[in-house]
N, C-alpha and C. Protein backbone atom coordinates (compact mmCIF):
# COMPACT_ATOMS: atom_id res chain seq x y z
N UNK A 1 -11.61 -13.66 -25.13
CA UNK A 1 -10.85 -12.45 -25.39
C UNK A 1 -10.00 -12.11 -24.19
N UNK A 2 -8.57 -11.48 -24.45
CA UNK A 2 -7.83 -11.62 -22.97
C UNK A 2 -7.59 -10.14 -22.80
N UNK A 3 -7.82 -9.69 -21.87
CA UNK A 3 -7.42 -8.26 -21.63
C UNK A 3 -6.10 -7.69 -21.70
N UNK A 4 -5.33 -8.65 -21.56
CA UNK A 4 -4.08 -8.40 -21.68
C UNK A 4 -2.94 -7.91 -20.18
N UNK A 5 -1.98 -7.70 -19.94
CA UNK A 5 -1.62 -7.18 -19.23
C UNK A 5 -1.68 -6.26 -18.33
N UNK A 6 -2.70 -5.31 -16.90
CA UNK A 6 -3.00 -4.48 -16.83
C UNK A 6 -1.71 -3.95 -16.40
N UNK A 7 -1.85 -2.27 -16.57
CA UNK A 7 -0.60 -1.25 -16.38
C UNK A 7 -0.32 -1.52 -14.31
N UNK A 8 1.09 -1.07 -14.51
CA UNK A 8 0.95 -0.25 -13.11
C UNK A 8 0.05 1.09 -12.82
N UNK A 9 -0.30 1.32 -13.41
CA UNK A 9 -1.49 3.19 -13.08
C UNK A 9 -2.65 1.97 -12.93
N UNK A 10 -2.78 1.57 -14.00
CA UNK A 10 -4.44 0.62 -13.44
C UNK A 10 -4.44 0.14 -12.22
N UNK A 11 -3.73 -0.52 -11.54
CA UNK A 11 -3.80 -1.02 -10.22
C UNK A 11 -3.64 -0.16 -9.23
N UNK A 12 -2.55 0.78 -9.53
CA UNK A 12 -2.59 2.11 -8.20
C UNK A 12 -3.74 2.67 -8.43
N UNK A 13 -4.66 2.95 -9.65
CA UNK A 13 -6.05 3.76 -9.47
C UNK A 13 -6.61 3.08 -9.05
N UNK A 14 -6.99 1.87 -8.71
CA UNK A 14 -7.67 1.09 -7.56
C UNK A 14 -7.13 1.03 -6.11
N UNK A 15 -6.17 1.36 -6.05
CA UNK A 15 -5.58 1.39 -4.65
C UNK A 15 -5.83 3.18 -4.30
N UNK A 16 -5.65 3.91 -5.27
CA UNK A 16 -6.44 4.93 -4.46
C UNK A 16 -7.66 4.87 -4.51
N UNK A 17 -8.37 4.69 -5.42
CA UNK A 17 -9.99 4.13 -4.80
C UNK A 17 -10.16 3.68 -3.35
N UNK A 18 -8.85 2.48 -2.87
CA UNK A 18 -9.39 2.44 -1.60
C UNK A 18 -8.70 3.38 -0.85
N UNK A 19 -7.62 4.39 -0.85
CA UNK A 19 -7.30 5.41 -0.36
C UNK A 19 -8.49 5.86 -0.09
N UNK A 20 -9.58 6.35 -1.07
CA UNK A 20 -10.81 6.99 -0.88
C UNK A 20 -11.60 6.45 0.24
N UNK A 21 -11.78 5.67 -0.02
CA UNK A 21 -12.56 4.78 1.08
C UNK A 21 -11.99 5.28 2.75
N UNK A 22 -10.45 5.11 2.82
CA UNK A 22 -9.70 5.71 4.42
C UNK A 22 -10.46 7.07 4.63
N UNK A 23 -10.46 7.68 3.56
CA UNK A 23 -10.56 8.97 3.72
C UNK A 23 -11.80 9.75 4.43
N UNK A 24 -12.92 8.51 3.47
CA UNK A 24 -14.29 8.70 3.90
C UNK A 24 -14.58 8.41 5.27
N UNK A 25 -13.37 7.17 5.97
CA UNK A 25 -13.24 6.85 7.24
C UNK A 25 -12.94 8.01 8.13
N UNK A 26 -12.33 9.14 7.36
CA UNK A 26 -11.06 9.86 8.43
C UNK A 26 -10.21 9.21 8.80
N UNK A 27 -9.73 8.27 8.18
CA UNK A 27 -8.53 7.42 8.42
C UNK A 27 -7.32 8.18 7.64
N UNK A 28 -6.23 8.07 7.81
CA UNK A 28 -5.17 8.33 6.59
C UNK A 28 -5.52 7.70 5.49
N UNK A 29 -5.58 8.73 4.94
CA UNK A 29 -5.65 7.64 3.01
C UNK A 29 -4.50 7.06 2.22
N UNK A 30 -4.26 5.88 3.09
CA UNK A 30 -3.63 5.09 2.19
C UNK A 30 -4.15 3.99 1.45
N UNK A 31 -4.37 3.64 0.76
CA UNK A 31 -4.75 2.23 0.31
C UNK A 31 -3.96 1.19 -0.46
N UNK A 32 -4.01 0.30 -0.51
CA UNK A 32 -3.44 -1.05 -1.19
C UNK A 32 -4.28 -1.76 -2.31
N UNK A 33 -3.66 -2.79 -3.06
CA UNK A 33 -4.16 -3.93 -3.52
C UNK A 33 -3.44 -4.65 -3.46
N UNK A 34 -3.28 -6.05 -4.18
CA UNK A 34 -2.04 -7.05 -4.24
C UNK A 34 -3.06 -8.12 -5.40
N UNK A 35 -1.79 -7.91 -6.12
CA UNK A 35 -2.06 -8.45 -7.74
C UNK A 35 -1.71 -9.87 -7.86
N UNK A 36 -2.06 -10.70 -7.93
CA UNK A 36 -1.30 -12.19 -8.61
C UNK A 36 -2.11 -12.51 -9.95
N UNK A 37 -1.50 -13.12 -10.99
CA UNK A 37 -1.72 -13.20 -12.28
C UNK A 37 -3.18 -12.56 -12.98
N UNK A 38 -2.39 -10.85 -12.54
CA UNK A 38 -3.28 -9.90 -13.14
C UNK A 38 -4.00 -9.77 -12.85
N UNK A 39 -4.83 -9.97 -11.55
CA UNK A 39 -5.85 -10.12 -10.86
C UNK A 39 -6.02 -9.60 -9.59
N UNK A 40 -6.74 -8.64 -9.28
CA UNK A 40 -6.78 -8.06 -7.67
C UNK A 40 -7.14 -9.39 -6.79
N UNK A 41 -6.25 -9.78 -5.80
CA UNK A 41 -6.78 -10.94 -4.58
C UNK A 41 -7.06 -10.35 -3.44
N UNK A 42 -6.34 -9.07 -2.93
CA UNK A 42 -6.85 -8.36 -1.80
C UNK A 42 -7.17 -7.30 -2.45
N UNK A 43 -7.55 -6.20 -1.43
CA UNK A 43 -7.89 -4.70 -1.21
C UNK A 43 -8.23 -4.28 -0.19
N UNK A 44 -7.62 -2.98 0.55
CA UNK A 44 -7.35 -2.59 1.97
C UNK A 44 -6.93 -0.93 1.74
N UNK A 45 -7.43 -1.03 3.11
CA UNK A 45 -6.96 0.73 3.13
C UNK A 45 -6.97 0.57 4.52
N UNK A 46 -6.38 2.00 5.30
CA UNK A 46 -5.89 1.88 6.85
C UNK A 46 -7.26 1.67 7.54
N UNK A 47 -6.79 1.32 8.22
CA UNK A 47 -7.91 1.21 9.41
C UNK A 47 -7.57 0.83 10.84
N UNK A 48 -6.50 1.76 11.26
CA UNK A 48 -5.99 2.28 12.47
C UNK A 48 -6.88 2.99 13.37
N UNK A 49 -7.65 3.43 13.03
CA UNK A 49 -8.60 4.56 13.82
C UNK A 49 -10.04 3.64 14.10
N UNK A 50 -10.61 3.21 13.13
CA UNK A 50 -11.50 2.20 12.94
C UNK A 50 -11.12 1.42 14.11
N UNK A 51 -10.40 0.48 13.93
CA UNK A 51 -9.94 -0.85 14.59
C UNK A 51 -9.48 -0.52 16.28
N UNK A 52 -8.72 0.71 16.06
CA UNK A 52 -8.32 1.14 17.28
C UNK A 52 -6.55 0.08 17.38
N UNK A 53 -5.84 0.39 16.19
CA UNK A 53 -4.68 -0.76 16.17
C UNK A 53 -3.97 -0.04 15.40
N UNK A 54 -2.97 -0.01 16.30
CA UNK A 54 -1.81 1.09 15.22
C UNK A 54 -0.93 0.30 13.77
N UNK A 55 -1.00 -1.25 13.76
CA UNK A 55 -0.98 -2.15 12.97
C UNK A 55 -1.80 -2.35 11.73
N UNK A 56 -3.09 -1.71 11.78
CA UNK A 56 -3.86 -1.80 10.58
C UNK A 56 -3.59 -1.11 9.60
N UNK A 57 -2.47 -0.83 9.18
CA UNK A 57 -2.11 -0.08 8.10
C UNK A 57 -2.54 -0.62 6.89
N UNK A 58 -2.83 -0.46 5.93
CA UNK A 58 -3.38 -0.72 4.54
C UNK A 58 -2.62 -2.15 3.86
N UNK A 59 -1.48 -2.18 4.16
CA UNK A 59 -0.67 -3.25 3.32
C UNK A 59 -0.87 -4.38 4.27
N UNK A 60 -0.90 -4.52 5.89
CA UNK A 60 -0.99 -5.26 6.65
C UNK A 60 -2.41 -5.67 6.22
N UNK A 61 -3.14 -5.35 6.17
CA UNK A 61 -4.50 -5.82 5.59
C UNK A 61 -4.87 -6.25 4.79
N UNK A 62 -3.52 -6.01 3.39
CA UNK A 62 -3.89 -6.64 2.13
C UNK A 62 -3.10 -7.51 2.07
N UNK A 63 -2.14 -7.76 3.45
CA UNK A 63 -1.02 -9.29 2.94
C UNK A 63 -2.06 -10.19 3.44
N UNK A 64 -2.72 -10.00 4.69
CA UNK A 64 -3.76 -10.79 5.68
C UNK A 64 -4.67 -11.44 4.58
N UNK A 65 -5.15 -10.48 3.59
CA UNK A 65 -6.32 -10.64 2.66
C UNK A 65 -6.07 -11.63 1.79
N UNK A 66 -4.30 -11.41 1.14
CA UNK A 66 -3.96 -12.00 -0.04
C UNK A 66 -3.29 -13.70 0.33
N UNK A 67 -3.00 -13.83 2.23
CA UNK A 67 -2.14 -14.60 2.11
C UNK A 67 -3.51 -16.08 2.54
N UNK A 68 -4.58 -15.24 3.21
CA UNK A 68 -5.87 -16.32 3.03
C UNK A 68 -6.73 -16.47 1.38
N UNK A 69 -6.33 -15.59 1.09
CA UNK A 69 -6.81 -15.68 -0.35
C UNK A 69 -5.97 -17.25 -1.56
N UNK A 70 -4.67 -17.10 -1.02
CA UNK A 70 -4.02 -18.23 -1.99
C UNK A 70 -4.03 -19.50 -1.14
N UNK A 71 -4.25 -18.92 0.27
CA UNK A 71 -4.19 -20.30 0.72
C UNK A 71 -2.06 -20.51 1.53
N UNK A 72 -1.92 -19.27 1.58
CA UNK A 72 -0.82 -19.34 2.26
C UNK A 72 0.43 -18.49 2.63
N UNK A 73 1.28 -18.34 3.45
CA UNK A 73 2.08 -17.08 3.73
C UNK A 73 2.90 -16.72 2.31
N UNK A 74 3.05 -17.12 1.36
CA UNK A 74 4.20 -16.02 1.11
C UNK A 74 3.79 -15.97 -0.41
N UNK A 75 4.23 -14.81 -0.02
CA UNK A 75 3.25 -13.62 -1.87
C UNK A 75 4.60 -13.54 -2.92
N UNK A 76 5.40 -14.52 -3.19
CA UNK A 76 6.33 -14.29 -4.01
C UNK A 76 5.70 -14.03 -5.68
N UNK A 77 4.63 -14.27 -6.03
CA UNK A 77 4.32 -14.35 -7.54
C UNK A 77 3.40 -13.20 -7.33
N UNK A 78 3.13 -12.28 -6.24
CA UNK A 78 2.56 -11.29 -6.43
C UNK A 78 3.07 -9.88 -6.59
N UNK A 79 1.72 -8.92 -6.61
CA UNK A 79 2.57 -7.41 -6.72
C UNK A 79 2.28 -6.69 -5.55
N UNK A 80 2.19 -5.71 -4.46
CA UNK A 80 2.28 -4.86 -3.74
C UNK A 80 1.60 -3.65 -4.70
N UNK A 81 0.41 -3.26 -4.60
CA UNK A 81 0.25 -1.61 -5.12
C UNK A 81 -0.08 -0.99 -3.87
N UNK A 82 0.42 0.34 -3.20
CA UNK A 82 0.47 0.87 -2.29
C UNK A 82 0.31 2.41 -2.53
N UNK A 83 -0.61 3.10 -2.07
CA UNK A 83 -0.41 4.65 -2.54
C UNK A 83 0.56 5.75 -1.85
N UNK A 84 1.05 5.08 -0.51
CA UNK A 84 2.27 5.80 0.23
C UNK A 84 3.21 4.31 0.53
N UNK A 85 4.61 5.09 0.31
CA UNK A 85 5.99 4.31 0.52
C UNK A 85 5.77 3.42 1.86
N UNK A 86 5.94 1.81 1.81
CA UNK A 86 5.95 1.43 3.11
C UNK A 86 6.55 1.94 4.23
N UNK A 87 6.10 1.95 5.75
CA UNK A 87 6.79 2.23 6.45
C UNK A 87 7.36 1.15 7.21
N UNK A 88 8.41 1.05 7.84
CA UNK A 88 9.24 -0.19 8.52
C UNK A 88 8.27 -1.06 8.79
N UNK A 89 7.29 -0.83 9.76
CA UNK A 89 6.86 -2.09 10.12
C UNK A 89 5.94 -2.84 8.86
N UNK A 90 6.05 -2.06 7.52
CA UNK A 90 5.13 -2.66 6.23
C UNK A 90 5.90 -3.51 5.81
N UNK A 91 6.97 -2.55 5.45
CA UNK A 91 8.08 -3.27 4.52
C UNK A 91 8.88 -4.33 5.25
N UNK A 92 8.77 -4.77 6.80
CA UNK A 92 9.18 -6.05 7.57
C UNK A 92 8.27 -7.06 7.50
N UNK A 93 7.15 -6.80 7.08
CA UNK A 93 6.23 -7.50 7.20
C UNK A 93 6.20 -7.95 5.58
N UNK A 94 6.87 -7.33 4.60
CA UNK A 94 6.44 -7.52 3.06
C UNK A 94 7.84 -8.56 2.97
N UNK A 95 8.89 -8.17 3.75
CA UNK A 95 9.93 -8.67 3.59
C UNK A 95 9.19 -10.86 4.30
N UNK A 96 8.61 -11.07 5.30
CA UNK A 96 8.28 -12.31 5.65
C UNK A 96 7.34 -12.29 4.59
N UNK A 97 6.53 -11.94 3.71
CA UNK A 97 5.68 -12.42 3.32
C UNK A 97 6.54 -12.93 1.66
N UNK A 98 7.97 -12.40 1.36
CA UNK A 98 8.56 -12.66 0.12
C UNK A 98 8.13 -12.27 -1.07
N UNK A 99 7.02 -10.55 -1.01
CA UNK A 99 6.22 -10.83 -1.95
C UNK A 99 7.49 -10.36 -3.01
N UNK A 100 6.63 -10.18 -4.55
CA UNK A 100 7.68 -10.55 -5.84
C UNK A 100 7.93 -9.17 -5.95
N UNK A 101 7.06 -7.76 -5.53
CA UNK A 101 7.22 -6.75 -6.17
C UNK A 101 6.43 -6.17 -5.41
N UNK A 102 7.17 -4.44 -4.99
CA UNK A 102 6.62 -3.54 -4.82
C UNK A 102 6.10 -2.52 -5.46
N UNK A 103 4.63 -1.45 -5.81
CA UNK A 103 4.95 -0.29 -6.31
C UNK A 103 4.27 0.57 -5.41
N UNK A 104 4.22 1.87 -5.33
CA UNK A 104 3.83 2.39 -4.20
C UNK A 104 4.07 3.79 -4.95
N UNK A 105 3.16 4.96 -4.79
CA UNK A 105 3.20 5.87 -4.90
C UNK A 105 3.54 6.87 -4.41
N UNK A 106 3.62 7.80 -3.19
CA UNK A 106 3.99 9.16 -3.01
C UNK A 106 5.45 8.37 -2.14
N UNK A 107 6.54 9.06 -2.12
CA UNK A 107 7.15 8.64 -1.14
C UNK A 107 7.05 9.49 0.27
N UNK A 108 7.74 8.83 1.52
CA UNK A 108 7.47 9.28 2.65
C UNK A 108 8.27 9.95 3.20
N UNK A 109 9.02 10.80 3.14
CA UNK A 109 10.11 11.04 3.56
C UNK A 109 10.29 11.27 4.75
N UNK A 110 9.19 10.99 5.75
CA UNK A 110 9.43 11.01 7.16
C UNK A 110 9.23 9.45 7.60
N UNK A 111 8.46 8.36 7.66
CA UNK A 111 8.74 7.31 7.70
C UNK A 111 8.51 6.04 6.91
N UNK A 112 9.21 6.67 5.79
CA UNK A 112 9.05 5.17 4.99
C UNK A 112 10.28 4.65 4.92
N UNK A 113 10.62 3.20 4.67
CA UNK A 113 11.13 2.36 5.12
C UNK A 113 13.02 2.95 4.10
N UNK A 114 12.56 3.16 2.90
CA UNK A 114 13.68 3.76 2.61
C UNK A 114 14.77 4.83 2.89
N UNK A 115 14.49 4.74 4.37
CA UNK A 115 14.85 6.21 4.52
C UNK A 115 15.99 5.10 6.09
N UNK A 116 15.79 3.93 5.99
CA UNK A 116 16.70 3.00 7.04
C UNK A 116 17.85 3.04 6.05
N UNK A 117 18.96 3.00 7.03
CA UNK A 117 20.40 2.62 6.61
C UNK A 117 20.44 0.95 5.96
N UNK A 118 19.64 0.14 6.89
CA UNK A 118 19.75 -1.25 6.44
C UNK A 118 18.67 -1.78 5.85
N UNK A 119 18.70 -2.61 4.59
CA UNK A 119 17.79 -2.86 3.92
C UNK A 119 16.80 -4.03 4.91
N UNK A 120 15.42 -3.38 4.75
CA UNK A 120 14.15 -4.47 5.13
C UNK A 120 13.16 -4.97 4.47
N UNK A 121 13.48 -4.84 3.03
CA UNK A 121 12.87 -5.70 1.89
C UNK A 121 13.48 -6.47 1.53
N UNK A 122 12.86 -8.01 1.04
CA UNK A 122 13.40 -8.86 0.71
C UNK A 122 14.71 -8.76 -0.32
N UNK A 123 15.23 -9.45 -0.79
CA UNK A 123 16.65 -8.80 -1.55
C UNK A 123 15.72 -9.42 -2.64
N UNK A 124 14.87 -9.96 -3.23
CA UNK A 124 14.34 -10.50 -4.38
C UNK A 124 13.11 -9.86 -4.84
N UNK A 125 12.92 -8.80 -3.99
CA UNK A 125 11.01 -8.14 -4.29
C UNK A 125 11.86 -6.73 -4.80
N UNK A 126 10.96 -6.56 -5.84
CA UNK A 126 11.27 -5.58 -7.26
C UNK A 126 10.50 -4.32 -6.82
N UNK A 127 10.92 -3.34 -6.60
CA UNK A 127 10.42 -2.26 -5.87
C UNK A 127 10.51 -0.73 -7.36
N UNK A 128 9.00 -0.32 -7.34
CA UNK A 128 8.81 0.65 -8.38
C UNK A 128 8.44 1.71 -7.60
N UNK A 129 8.75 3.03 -7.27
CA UNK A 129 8.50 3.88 -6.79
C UNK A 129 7.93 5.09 -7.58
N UNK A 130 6.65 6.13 -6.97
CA UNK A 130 6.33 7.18 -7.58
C UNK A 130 5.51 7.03 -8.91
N UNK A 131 4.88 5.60 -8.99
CA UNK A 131 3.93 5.71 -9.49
C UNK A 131 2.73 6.12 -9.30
N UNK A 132 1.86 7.19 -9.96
CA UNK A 132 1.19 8.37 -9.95
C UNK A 132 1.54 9.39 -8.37
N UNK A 133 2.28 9.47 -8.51
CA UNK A 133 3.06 9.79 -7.12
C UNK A 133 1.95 11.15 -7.23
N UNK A 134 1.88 11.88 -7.98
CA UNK A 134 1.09 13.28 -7.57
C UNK A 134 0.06 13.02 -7.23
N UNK A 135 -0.93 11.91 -7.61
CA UNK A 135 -2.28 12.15 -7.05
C UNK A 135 -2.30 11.15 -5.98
N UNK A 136 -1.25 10.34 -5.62
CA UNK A 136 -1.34 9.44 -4.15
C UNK A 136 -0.94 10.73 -3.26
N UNK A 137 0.15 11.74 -3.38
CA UNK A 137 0.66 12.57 -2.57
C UNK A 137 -0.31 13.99 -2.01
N UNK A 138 -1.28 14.25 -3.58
CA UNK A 138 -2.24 15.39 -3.18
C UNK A 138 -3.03 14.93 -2.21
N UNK A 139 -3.51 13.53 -2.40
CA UNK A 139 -4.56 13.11 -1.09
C UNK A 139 -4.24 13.31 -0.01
N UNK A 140 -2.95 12.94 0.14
CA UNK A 140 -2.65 13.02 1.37
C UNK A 140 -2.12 14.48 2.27
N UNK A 141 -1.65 14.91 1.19
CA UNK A 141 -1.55 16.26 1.77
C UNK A 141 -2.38 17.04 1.80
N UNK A 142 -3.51 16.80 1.53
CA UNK A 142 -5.11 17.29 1.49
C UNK A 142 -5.31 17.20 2.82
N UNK A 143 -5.26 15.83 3.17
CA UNK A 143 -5.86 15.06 4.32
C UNK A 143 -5.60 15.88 5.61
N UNK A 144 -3.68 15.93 5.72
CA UNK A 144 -3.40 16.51 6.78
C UNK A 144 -2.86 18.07 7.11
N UNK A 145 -3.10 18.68 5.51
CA UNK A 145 -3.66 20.18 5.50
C UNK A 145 -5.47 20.24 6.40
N UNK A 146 -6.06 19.59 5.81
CA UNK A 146 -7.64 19.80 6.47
C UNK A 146 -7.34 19.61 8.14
N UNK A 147 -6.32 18.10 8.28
CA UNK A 147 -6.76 17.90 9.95
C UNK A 147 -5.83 19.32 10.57
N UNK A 148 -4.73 19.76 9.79
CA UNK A 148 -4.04 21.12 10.42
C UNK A 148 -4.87 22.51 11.17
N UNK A 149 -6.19 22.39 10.03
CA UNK A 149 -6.89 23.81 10.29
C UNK A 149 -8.21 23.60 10.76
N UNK A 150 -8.21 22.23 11.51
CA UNK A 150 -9.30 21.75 12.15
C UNK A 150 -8.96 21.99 13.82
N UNK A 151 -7.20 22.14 14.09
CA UNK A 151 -7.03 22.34 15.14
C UNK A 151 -6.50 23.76 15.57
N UNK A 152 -6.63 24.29 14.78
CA UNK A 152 -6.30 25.78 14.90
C UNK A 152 -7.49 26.50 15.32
């Protein structure tokens, strides 16, 4: 029996699942997956604080995951699910890895990558924005409403 195609919401609700997971860290809650023929191969969430590496961002963790997972650098037949808009150094890093497609939920409007004059995604990776954008965006503005009135 074949399950069929899963949605884009099915895969971002697993990528905030691992949002959840950052969160439980006190990390920023972002999380990732990365899809190849319908199939989760990675899963990641930040772990900047953890690691002590301003590089461990969620997607850097799930190209690392996905590109030992196939057995090699470049994710062209895959998908990107992301719960916040890459930021430059994601989307430079998504751009070497060639993957096939982005989707990503809340956008960033302070540093995500769309917000450069010059494009740093591959010219061939299919980019879906603002999928479940409200509940990738409440987390996060949860997150850094709480750390706001923790320092007050």
């Amino acid at each position: 029996m074949s399950l069929g195609i899963m949605s884009d919401e099915h895969f971002m609700k697993i990528a905030l699942q691992e949002a959840q997971l950052a969160l439980e860290k006190d990390e920023v809650p972002v999380g990732a997956v990365i899809v190849y023929a319908n199939q989760i191969i990675a899963r990641a969430h930040n772990l900047t604080e953890t690691l002590n590496d301003v590089t461990a961002h969620a997607e850097m963790q799930a190209f690392t995951s996905a590109a030992d997972y196939i057995g090699g650098k470049y994710l062209r037949e895959c998908t990107l699910y992301v719960t916040l808009e890459p930021c430059l150094m994601c989307a430079g890093a998504s751009y070497w890895t060639q993957i096939g497609k982005i989707v990503y939920g809340a956008h960033d409007a302070k540093r995500g990558y769309s917000k450069m004059t010059d494009p740093v995604i591959h010219p061939e990776t299919e980019i879906i924005g603002g999928v479940m954008e409200k509940e990738c965006s409440e987390l996060l503005s949860n997150f850094f409403s709480e750390k706001r009135k923790l320092k007050k």
